[in-house]
N, C-alpha and C. Protein backbone atom coordinates (compact mmCIF):
# COMPACT_ATOMS: atom_id res chain seq x y z
N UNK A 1 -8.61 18.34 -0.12
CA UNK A 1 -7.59 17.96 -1.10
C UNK A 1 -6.64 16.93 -0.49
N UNK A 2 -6.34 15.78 -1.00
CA UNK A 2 -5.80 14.96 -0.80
C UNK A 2 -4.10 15.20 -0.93
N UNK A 3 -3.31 15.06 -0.02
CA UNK A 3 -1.74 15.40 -0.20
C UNK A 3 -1.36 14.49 -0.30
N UNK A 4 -1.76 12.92 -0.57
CA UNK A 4 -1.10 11.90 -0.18
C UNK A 4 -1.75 10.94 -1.15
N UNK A 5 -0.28 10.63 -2.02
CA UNK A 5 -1.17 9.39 -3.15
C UNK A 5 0.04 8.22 -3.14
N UNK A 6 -0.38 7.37 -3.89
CA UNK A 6 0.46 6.19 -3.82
C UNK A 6 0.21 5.79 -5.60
N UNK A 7 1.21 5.99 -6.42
CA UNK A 7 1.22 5.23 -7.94
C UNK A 7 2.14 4.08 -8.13
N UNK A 8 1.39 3.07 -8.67
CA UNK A 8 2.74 1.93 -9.49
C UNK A 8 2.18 1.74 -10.87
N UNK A 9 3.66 1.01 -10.76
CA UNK A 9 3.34 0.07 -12.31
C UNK A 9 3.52 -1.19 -11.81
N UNK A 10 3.21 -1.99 -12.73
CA UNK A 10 3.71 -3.71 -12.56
C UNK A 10 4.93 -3.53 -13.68
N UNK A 11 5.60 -4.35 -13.15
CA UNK A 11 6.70 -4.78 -13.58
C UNK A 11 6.84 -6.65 -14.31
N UNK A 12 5.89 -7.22 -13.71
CA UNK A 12 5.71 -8.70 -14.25
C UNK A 12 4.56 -8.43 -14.62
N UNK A 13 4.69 -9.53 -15.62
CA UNK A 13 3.18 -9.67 -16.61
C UNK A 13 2.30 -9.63 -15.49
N UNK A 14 1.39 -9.73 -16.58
CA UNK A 14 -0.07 -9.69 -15.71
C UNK A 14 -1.14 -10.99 -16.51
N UNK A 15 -0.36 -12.30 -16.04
CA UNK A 15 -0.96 -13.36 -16.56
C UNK A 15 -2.24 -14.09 -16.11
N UNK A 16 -3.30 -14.24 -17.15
CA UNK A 16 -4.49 -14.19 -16.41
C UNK A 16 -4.70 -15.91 -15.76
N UNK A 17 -3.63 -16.91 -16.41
CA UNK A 17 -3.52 -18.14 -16.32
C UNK A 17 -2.82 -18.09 -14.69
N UNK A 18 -1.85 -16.96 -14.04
CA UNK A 18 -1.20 -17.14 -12.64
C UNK A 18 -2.00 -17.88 -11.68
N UNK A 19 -1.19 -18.09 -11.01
CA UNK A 19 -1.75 -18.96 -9.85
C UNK A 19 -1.91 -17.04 -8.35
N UNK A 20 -2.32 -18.13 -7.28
CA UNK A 20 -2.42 -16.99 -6.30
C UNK A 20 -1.00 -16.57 -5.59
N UNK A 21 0.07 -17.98 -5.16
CA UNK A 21 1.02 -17.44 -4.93
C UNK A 21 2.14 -15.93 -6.19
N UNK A 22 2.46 -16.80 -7.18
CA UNK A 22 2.49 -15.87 -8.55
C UNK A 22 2.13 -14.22 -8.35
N UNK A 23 0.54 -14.12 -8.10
CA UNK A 23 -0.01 -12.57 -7.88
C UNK A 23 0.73 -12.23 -7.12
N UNK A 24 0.40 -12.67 -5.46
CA UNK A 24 1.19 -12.56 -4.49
C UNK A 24 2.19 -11.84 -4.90
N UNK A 25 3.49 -12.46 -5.15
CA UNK A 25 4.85 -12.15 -5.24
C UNK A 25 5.15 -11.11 -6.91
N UNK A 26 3.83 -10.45 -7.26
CA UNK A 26 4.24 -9.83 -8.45
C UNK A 26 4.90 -8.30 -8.20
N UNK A 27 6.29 -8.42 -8.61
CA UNK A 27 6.84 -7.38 -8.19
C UNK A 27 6.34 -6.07 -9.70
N UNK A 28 6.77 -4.65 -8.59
CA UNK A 28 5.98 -3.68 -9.50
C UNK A 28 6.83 -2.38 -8.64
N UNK A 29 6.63 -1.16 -8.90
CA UNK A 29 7.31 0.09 -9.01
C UNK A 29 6.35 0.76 -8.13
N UNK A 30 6.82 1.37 -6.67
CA UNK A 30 5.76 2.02 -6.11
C UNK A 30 6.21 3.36 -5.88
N UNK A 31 5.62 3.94 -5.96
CA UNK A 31 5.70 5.72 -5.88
C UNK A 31 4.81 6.17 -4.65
N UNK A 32 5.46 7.05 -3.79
CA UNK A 32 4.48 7.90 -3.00
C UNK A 32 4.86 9.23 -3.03
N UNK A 33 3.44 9.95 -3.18
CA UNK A 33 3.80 11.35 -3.45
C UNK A 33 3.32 12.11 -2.04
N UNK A 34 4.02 12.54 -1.54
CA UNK A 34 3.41 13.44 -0.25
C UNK A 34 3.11 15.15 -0.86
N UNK A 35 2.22 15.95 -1.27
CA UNK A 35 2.53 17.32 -1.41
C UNK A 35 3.15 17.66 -2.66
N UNK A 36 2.48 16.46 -3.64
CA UNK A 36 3.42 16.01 -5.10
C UNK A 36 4.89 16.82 -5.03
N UNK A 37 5.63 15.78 -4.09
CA UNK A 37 6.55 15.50 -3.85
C UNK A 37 6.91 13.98 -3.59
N UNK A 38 7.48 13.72 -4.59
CA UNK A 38 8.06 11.95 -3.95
C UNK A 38 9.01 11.79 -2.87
N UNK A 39 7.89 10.76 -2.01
CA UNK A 39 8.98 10.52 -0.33
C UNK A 39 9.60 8.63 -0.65
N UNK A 40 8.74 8.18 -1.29
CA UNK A 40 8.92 6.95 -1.54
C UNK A 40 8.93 6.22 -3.01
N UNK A 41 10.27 5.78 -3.49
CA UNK A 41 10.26 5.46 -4.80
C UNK A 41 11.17 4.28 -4.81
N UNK A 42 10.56 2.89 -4.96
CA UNK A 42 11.25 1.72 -5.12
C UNK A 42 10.01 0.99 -6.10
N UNK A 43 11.53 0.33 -6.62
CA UNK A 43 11.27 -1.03 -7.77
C UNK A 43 11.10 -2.24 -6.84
N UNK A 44 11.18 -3.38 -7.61
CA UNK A 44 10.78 -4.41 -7.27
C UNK A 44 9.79 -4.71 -5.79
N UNK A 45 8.92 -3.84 -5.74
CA UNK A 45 8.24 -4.25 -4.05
C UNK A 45 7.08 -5.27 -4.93
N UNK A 46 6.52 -6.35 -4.01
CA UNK A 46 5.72 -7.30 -4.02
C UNK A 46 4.34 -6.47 -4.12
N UNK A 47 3.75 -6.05 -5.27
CA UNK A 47 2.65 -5.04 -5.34
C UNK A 47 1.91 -5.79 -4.82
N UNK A 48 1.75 -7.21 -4.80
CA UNK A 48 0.42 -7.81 -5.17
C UNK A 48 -0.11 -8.16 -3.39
N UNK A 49 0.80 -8.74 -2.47
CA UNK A 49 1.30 -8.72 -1.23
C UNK A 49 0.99 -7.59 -0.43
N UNK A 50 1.39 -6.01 -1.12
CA UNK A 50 1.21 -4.75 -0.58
C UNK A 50 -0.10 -4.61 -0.05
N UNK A 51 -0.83 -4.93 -1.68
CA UNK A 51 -2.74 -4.59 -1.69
C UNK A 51 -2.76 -5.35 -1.06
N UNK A 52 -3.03 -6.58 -0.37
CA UNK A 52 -3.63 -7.11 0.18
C UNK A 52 -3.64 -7.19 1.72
N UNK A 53 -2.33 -6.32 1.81
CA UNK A 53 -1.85 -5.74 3.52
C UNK A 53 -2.75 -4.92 3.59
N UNK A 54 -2.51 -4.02 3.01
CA UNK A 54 -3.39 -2.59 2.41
C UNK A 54 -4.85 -2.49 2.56
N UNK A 55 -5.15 -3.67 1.75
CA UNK A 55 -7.09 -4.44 1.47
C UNK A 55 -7.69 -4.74 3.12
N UNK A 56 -6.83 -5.45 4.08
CA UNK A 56 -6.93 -5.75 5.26
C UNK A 56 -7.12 -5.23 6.27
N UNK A 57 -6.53 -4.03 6.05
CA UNK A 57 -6.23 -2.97 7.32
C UNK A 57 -6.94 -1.85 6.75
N UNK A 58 -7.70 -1.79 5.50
CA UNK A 58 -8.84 -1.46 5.50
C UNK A 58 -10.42 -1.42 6.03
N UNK A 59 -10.53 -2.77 5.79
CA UNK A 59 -11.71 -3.19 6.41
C UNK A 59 -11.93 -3.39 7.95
N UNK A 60 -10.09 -3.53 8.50
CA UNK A 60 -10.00 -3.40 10.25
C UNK A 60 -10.72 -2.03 9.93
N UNK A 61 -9.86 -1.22 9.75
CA UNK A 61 -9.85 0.25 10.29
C UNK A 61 -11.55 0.89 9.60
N UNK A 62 -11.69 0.62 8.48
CA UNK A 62 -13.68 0.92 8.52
C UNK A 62 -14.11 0.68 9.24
N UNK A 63 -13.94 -0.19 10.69
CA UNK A 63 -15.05 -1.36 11.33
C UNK A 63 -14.72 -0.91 12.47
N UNK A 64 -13.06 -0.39 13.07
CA UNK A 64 -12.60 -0.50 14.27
C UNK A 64 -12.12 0.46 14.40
N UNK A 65 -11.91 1.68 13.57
CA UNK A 65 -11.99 3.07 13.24
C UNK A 65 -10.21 3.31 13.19
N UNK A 66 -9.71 4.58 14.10
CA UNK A 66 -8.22 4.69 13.74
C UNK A 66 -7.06 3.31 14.38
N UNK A 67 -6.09 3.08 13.11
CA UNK A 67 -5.61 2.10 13.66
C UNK A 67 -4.23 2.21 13.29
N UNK A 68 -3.35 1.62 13.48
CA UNK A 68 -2.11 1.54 12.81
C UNK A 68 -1.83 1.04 11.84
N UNK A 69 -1.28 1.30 10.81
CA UNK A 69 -1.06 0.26 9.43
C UNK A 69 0.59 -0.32 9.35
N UNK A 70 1.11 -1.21 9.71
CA UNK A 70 2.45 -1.51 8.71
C UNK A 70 2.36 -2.41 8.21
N UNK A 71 3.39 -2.75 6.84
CA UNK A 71 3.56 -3.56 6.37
C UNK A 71 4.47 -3.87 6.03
N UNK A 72 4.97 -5.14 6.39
CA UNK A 72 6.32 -5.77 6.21
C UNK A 72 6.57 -6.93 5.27
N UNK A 73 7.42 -6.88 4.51
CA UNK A 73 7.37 -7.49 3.58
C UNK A 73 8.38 -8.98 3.75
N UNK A 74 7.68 -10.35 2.73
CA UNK A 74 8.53 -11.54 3.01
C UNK A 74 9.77 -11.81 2.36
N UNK A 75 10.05 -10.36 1.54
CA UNK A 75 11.11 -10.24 0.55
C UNK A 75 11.97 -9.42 0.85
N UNK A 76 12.14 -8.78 1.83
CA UNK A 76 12.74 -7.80 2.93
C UNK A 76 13.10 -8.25 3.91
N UNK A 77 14.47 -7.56 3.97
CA UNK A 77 15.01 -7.44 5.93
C UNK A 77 14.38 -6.92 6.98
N UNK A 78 14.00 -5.16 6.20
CA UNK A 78 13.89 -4.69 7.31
C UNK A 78 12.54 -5.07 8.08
N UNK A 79 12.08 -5.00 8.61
CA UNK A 79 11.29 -4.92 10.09
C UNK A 79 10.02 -4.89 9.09
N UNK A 80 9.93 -3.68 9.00
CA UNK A 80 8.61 -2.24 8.56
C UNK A 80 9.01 -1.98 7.38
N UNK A 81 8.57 -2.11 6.03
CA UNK A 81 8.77 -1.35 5.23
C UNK A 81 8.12 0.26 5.14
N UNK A 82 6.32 -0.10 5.35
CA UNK A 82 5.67 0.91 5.57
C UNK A 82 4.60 1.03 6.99
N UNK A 83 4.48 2.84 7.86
CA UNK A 83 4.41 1.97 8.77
C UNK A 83 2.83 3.65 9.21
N UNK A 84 2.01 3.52 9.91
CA UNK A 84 1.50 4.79 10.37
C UNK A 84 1.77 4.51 11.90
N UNK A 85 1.81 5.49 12.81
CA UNK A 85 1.61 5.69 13.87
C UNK A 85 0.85 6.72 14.05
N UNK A 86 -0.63 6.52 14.98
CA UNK A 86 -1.41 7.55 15.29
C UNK A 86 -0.99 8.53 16.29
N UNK A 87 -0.83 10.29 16.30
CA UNK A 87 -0.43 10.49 17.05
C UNK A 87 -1.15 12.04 17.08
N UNK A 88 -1.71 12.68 18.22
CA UNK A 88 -2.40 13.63 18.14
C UNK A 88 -3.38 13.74 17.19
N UNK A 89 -4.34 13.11 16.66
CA UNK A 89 -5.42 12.76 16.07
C UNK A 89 -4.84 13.26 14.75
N UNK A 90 -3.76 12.43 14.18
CA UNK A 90 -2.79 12.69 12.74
C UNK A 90 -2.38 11.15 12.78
N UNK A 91 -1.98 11.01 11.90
CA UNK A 91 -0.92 9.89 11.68
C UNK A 91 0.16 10.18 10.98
N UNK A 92 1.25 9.63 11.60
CA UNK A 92 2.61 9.83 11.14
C UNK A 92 3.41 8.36 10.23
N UNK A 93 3.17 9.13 9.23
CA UNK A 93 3.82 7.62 8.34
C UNK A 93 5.33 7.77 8.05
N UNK A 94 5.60 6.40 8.39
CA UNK A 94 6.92 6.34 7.89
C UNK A 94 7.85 5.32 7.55
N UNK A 95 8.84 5.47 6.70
CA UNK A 95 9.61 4.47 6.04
C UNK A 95 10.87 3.89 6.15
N UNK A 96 11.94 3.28 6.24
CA UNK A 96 12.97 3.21 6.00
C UNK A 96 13.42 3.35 4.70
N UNK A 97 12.58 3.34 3.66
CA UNK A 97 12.95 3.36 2.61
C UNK A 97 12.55 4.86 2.19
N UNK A 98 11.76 5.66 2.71
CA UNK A 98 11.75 7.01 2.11
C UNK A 98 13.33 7.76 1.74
N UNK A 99 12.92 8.77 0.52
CA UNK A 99 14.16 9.49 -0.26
C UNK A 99 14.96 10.26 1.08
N UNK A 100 16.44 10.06 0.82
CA UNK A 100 16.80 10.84 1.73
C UNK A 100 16.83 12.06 2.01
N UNK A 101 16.26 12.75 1.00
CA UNK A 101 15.83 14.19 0.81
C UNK A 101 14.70 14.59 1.81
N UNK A 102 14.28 13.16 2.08
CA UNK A 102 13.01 13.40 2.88
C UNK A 102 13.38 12.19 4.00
N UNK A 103 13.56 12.99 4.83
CA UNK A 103 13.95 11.91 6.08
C UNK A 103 13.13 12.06 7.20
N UNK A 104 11.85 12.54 7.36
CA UNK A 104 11.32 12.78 8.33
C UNK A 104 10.00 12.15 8.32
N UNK A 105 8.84 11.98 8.94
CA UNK A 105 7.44 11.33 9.11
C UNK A 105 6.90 12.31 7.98
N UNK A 106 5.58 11.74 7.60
CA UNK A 106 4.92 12.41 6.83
C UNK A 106 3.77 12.69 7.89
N UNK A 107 3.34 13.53 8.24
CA UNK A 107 2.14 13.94 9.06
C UNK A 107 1.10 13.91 8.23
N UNK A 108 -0.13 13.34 8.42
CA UNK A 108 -1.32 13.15 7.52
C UNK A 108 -2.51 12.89 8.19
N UNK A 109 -3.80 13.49 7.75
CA UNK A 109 -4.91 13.06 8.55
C UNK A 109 -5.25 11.50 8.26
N UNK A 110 -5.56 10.92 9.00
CA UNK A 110 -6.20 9.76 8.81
C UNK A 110 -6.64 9.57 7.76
N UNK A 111 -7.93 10.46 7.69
CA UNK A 111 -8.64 10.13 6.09
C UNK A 111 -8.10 10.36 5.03
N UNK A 112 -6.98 10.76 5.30
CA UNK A 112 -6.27 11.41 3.66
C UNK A 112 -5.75 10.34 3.09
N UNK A 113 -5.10 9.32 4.51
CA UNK A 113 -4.33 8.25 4.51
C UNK A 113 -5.11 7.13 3.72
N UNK A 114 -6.56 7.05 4.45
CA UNK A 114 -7.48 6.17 4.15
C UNK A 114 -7.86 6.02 2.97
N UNK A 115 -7.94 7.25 2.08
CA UNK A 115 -8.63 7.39 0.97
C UNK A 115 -7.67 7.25 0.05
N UNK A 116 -6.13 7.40 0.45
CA UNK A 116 -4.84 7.72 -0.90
C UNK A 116 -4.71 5.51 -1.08
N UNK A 117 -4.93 5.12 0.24
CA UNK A 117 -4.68 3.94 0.03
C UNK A 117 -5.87 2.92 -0.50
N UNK A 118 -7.26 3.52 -0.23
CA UNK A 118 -8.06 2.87 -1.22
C UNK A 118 -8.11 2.92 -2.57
N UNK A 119 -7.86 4.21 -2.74
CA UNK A 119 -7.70 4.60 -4.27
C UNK A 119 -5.91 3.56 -5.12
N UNK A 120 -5.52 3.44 -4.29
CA UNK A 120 -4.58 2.32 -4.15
C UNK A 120 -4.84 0.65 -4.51
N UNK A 121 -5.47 0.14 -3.49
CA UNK A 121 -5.99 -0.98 -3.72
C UNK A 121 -6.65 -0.65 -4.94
N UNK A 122 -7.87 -0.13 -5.30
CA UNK A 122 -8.87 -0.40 -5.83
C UNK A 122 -8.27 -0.11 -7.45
N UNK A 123 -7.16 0.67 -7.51
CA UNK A 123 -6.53 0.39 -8.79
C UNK A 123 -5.92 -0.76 -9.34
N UNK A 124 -4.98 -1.05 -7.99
CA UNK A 124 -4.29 -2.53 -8.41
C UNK A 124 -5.46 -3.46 -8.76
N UNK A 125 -6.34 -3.63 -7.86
CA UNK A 125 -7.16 -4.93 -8.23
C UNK A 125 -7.85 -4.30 -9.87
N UNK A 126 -8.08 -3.15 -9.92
CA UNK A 126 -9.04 -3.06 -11.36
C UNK A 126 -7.33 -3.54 -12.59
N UNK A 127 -6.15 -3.15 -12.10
CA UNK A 127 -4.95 -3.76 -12.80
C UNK A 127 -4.61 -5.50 -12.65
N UNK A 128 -5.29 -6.20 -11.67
CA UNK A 128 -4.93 -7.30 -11.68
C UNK A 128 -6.20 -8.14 -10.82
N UNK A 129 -7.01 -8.11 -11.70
CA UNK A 129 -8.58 -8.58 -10.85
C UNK A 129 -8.55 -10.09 -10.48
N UNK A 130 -7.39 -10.44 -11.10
CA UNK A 130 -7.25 -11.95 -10.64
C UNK A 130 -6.99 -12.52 -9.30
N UNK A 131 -6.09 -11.69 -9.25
CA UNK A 131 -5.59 -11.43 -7.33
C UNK A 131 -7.14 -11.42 -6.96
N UNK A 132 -7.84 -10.46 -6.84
CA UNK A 132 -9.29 -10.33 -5.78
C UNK A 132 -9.66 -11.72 -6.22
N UNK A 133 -9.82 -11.79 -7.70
CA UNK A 133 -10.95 -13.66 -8.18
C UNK A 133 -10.31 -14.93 -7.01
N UNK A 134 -8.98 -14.96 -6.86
CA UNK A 134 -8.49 -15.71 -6.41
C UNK A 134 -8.63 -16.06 -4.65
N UNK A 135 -8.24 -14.88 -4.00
CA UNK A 135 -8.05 -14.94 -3.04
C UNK A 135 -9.53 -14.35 -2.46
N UNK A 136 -10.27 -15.54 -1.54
CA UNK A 136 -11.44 -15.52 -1.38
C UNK A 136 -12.03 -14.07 -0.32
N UNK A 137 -10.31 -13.82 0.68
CA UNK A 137 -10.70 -12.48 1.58
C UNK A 137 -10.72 -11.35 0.78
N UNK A 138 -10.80 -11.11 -0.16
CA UNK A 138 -11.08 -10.26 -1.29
C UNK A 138 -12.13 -9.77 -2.72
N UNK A 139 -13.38 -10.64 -1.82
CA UNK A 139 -14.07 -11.34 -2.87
C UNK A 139 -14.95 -10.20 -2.74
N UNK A 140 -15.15 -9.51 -1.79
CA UNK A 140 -16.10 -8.19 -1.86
C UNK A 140 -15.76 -7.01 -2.25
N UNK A 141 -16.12 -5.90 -2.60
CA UNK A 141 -15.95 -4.36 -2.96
C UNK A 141 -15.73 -3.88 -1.78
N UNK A 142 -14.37 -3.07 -1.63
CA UNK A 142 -14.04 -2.00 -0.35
C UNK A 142 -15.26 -1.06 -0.96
């Protein structure tokens, strides 16, 4: 059973005429549920930017097995928005932006991680297939 999901919405159209920067920078509503419990809930993040951090460190980590994931955003201060650190054959994710209700790492197996964030990508792109049409490192099926 998976404890670990990730939902959005888009927030900007979803114009099929956009260009690639456009996708890029399409801001949207991201939700993370740890233990359907929300640890992470912000507006405007760069969805389109996310997946494709996301899409990347996929295909590392299929190929090159456990790895670290962060992602930092070009519309942000901080550092890290989202970040794993492997640690005792777990990964510990974590945010600056998680709820303050929840201020601590999320402990997660790898694969839980792996699978909450494909199921991730593979939504956005079936929500915005233009992004994958466009951008050629995306042109294959995770």
């Amino acid at each position: 059973m998976t404890t670990l999901r990730f939902e959005f919405e888009c927030e900007t159209s979803n114009d099929r005429n956009a260009d690639l920067s456009a996708l890029i920078t399409a801001e949207g509503h991201l939700t993370i549920f740890f233990e359907n419990k929300i640890v992470f809930d912000e507006a405007n993040v760069l969805l389109g930017e996310f997946a494709i951090c996301a899409e990347a460190w996929l295909r590392k980590a299929d190929k090159d097995g456990l790895l670290s994931f962060r992602y930092s955003s070009m519309d942000y201060e901080e550092e890290v928005i989202l970040q794993t650190i492997p640690k005792d054959g777990m990964l510990a994710l974590r945010s600056p932006w998680f709820n303050t209700e929840h201020n601590r790492d999320v402990q997660i197996f790898p694969e839980e991680f792996f699978v909450a964030l494909k199921n991730f990508v593979n939504a956005y792109f079936a929500e915005v297939p233009e992004l994958k049409r466009l951008c050629p490192v995306l042109s294959s099926d995770l």
